[in-house]
PDB file of N, CA and C in Angstrom:
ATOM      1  N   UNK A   1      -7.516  12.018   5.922  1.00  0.00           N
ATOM      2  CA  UNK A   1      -8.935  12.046   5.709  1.00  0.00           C
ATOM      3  C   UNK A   1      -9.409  10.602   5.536  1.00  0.00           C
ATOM      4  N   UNK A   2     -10.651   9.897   6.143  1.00  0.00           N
ATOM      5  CA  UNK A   2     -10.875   9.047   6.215  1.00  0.00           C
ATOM      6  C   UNK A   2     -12.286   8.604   5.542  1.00  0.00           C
ATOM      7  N   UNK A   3     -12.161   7.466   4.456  1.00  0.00           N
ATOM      8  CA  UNK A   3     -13.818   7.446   3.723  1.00  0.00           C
ATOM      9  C   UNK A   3     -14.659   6.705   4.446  1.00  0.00           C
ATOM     10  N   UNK A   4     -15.489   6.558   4.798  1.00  0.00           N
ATOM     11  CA  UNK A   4     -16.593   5.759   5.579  1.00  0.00           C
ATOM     12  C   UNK A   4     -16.831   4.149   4.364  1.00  0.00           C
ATOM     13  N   UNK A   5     -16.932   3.215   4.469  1.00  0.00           N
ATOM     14  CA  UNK A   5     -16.356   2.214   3.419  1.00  0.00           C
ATOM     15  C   UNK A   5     -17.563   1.053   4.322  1.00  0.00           C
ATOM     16  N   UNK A   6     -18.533  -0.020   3.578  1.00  0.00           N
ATOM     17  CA  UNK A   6     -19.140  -1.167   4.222  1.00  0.00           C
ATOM     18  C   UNK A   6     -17.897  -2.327   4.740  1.00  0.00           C
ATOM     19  N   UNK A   7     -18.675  -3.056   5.388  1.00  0.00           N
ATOM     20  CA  UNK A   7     -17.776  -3.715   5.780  1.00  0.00           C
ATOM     21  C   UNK A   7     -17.330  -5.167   4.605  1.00  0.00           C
ATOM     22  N   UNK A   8     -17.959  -5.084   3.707  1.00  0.00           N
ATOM     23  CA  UNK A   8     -18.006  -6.206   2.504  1.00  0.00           C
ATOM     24  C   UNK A   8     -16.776  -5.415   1.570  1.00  0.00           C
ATOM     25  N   UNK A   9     -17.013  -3.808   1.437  1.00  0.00           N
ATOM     26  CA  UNK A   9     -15.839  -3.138   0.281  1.00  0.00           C
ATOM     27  C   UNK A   9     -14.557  -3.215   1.164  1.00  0.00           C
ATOM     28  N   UNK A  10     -14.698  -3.348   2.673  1.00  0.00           N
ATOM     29  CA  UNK A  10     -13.256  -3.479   3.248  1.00  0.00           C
ATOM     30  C   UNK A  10     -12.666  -5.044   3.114  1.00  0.00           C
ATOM     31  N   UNK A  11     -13.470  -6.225   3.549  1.00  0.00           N
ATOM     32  CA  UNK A  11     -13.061  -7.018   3.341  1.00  0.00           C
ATOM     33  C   UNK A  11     -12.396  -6.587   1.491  1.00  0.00           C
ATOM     34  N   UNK A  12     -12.855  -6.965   0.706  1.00  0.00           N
ATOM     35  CA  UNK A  12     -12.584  -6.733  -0.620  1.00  0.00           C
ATOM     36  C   UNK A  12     -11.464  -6.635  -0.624  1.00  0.00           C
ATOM     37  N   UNK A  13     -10.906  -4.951  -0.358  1.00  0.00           N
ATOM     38  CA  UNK A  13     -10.067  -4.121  -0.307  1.00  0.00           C
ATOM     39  C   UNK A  13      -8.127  -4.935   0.813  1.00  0.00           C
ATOM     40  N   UNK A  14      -8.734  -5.700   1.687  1.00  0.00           N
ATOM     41  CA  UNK A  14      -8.108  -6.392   2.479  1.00  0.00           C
ATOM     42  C   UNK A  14      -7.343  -7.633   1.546  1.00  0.00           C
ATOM     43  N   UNK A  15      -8.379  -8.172   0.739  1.00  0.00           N
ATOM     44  CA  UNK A  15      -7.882  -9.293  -0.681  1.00  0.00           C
ATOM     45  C   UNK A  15      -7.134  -8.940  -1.319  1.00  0.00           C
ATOM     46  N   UNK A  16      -7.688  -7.550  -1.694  1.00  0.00           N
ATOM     47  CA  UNK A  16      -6.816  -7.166  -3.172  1.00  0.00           C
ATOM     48  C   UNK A  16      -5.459  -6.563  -2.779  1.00  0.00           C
ATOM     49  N   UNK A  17      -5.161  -5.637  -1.490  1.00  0.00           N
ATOM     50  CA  UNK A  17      -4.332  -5.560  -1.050  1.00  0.00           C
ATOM     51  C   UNK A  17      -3.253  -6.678  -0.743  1.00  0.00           C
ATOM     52  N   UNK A  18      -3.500  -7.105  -0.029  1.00  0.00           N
ATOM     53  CA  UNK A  18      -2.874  -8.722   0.661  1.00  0.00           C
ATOM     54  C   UNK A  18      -2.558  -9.222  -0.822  1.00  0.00           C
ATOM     55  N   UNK A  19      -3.141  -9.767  -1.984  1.00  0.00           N
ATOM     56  CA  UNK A  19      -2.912 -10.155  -2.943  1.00  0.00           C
ATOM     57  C   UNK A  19      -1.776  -9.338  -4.091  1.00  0.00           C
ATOM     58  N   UNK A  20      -1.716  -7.907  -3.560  1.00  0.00           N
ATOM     59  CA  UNK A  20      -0.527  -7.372  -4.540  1.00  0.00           C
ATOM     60  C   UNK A  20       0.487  -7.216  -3.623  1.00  0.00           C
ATOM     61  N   UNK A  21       0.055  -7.494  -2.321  1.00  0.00           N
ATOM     62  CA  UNK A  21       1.593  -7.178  -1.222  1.00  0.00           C
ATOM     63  C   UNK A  21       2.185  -8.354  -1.911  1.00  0.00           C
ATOM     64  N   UNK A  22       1.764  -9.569  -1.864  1.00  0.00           N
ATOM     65  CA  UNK A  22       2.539 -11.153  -2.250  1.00  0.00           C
ATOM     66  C   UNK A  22       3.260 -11.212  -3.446  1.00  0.00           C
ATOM     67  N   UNK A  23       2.141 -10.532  -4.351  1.00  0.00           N
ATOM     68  CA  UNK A  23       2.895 -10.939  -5.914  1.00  0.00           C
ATOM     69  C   UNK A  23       3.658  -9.602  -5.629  1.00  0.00           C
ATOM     70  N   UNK A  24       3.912  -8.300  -5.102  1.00  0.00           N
ATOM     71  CA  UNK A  24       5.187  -7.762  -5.127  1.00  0.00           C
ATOM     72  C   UNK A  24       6.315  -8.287  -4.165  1.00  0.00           C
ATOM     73  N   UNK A  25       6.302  -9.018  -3.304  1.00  0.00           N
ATOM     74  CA  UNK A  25       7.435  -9.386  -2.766  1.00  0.00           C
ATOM     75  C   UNK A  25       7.352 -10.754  -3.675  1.00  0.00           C
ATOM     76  N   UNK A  26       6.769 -11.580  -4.108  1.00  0.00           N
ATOM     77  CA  UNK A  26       6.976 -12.693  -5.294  1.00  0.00           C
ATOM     78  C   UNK A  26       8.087 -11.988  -6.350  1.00  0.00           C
ATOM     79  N   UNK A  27       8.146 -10.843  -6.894  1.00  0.00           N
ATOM     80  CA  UNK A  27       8.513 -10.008  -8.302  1.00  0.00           C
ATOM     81  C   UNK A  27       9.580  -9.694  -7.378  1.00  0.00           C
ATOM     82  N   UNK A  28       9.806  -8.820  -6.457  1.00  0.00           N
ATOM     83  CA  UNK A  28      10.794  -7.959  -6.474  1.00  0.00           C
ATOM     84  C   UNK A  28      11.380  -8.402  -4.845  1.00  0.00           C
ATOM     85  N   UNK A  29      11.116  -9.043  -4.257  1.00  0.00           N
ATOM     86  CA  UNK A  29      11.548  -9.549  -2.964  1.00  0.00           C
ATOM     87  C   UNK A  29      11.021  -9.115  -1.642  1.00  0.00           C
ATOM     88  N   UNK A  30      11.497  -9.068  -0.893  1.00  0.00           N
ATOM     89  CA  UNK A  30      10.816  -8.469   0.379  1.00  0.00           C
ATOM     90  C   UNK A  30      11.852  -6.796   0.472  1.00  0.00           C
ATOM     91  N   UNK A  31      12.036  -6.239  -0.669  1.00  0.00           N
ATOM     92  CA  UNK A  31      12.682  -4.797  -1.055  1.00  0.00           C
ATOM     93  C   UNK A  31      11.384  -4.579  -1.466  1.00  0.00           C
ATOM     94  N   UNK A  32      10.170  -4.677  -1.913  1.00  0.00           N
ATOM     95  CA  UNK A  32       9.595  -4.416  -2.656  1.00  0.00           C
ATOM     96  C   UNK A  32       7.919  -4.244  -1.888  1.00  0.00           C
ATOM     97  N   UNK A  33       8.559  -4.465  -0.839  1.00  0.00           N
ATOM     98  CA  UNK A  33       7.469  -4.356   0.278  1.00  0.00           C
ATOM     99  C   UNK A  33       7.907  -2.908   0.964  1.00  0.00           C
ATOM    100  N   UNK A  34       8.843  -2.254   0.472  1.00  0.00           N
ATOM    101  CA  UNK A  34       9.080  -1.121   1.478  1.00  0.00           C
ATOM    102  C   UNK A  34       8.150   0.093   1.267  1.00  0.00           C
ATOM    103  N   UNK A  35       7.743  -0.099   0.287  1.00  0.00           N
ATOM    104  CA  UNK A  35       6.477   0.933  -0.666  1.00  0.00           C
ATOM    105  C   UNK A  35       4.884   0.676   0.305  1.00  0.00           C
ATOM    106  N   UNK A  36       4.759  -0.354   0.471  1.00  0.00           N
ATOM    107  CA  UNK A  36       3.519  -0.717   1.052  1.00  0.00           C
ATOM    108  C   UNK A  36       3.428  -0.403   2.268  1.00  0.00           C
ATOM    109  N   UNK A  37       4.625  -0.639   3.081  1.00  0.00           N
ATOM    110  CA  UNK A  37       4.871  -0.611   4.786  1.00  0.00           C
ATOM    111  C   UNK A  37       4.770   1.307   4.486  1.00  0.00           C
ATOM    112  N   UNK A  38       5.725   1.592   3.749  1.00  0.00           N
ATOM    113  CA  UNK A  38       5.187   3.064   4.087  1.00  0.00           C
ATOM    114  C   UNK A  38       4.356   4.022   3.825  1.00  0.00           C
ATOM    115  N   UNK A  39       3.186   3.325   2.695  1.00  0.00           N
ATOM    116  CA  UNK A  39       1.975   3.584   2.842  1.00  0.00           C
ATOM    117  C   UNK A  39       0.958   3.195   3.853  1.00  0.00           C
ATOM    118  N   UNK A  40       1.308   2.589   4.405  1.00  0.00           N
ATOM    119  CA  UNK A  40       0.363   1.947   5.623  1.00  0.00           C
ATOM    120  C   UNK A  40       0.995   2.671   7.170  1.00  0.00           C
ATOM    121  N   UNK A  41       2.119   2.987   7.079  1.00  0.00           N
ATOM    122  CA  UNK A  41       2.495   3.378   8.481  1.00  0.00           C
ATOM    123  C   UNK A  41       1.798   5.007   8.239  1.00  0.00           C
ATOM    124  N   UNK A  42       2.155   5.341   6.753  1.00  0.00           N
ATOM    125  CA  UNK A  42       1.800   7.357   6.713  1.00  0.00           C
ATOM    126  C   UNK A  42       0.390   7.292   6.930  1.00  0.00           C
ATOM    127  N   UNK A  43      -0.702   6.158   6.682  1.00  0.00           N
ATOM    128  CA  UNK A  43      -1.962   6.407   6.956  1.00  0.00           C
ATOM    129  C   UNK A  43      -2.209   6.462   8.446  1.00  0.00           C
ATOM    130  N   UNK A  44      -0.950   6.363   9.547  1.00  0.00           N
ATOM    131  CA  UNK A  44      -1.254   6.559  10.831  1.00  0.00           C
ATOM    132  C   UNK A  44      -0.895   7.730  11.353  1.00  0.00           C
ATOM    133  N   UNK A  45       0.137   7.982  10.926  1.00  0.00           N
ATOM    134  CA  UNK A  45       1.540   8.912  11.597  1.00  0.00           C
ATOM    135  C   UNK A  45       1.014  10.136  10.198  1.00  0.00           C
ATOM    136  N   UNK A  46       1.748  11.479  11.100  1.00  0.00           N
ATOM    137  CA  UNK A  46       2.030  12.577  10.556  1.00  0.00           C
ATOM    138  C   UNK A  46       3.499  12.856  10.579  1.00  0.00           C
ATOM    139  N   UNK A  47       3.831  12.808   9.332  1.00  0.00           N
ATOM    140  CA  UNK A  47       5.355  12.890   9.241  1.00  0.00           C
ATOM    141  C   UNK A  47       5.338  14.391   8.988  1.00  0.00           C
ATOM    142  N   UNK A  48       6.720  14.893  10.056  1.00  0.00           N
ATOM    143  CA  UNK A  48       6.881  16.297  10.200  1.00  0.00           C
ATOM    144  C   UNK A  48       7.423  16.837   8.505  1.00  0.00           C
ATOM    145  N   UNK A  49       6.884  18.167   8.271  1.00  0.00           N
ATOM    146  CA  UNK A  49       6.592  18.872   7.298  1.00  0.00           C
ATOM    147  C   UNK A  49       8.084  19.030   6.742  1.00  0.00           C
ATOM    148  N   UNK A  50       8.949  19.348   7.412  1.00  0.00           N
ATOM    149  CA  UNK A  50       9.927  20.063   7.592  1.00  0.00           C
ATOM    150  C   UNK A  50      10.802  19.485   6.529  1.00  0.00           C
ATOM    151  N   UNK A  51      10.937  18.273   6.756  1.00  0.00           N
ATOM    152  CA  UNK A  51      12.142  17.331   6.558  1.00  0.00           C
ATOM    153  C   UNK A  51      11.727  15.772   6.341  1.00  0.00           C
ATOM    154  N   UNK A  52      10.612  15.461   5.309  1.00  0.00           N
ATOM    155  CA  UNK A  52      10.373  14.201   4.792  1.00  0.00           C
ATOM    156  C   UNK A  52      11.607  13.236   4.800  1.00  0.00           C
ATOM    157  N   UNK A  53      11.507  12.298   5.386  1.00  0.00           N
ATOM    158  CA  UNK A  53      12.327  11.485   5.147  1.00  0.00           C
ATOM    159  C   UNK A  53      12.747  10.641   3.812  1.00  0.00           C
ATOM    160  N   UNK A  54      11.376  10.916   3.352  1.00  0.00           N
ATOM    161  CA  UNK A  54      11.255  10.250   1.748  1.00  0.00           C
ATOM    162  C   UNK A  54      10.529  10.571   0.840  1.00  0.00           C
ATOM    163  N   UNK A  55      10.999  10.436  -0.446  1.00  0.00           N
ATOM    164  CA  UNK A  55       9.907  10.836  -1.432  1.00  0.00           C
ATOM    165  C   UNK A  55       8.467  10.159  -1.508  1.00  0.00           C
ATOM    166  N   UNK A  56       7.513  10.577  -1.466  1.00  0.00           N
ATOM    167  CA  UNK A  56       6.217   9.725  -1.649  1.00  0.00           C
ATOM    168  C   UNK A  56       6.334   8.519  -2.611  1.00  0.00           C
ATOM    169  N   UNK A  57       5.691   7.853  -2.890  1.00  0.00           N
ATOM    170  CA  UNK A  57       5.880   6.511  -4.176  1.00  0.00           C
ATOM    171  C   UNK A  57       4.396   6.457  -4.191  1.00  0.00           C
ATOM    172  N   UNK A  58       4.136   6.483  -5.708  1.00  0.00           N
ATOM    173  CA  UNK A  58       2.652   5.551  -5.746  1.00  0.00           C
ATOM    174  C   UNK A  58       2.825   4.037  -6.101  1.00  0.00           C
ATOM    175  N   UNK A  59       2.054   3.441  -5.234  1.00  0.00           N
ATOM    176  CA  UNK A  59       1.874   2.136  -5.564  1.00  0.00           C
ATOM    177  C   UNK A  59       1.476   1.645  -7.131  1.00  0.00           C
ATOM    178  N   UNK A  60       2.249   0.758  -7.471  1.00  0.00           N
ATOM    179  CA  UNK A  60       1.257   0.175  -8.830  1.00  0.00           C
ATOM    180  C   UNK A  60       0.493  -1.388  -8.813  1.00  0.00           C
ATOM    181  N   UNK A  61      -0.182  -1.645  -9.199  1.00  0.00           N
ATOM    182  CA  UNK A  61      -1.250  -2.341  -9.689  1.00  0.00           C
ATOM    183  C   UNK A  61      -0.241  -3.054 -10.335  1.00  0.00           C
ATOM    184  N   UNK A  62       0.509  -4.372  -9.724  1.00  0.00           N
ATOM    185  CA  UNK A  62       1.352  -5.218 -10.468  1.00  0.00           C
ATOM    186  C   UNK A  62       0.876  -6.817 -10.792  1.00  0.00           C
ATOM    187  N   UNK A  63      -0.351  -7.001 -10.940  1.00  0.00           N
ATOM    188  CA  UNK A  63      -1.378  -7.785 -10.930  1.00  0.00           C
ATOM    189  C   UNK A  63      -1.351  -8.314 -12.272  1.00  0.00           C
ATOM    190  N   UNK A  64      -1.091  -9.267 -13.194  1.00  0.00           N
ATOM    191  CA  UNK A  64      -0.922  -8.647 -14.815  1.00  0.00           C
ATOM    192  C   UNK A  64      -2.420  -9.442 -15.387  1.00  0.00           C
ATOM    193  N   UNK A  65      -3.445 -10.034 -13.956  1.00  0.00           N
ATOM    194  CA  UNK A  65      -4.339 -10.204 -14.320  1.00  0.00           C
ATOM    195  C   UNK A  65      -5.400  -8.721 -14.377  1.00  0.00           C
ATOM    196  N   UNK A  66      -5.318  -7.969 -13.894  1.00  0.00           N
ATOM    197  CA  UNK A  66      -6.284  -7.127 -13.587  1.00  0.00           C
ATOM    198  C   UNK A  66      -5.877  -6.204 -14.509  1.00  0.00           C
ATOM    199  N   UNK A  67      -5.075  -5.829 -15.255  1.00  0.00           N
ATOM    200  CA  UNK A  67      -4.225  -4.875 -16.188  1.00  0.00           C
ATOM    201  C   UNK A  67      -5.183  -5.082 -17.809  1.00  0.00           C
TER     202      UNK A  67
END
């Protein structure tokens, strides 16, 4: 499902993203990027029902300014 978003809250959204991809591969390495890549690939792809390849993960907010 897709939200209709301006183009000023996407830029935004593009910062703040981009800015916790870094400080999590800063913290935890480029292992720590595998959470993000597969939130971004499932927002394209329909992964078959059947047989998930993986457990979902929620992202966290590892920012310890914004906390």
């Amino acid at each position: 499902m897709s939200k209709e978003i301006s183009r000023e809250e996407f830029e935004e959204l593009v910062i703040k993203y981009t800015k916790n991809i870094c400080n999590d591969i800063i913290k935890n390495g480029f292992n720590g990027i595998e959470g993000w890549v597969r939130e971004l690939i499932s927002s394209e792809f329909i992964i078959e029902k059947n047989n998930p390849p993986y457990q979902p993960v929620e992202l966290q907010d590892i920012n310890p300014s914004t906390k």
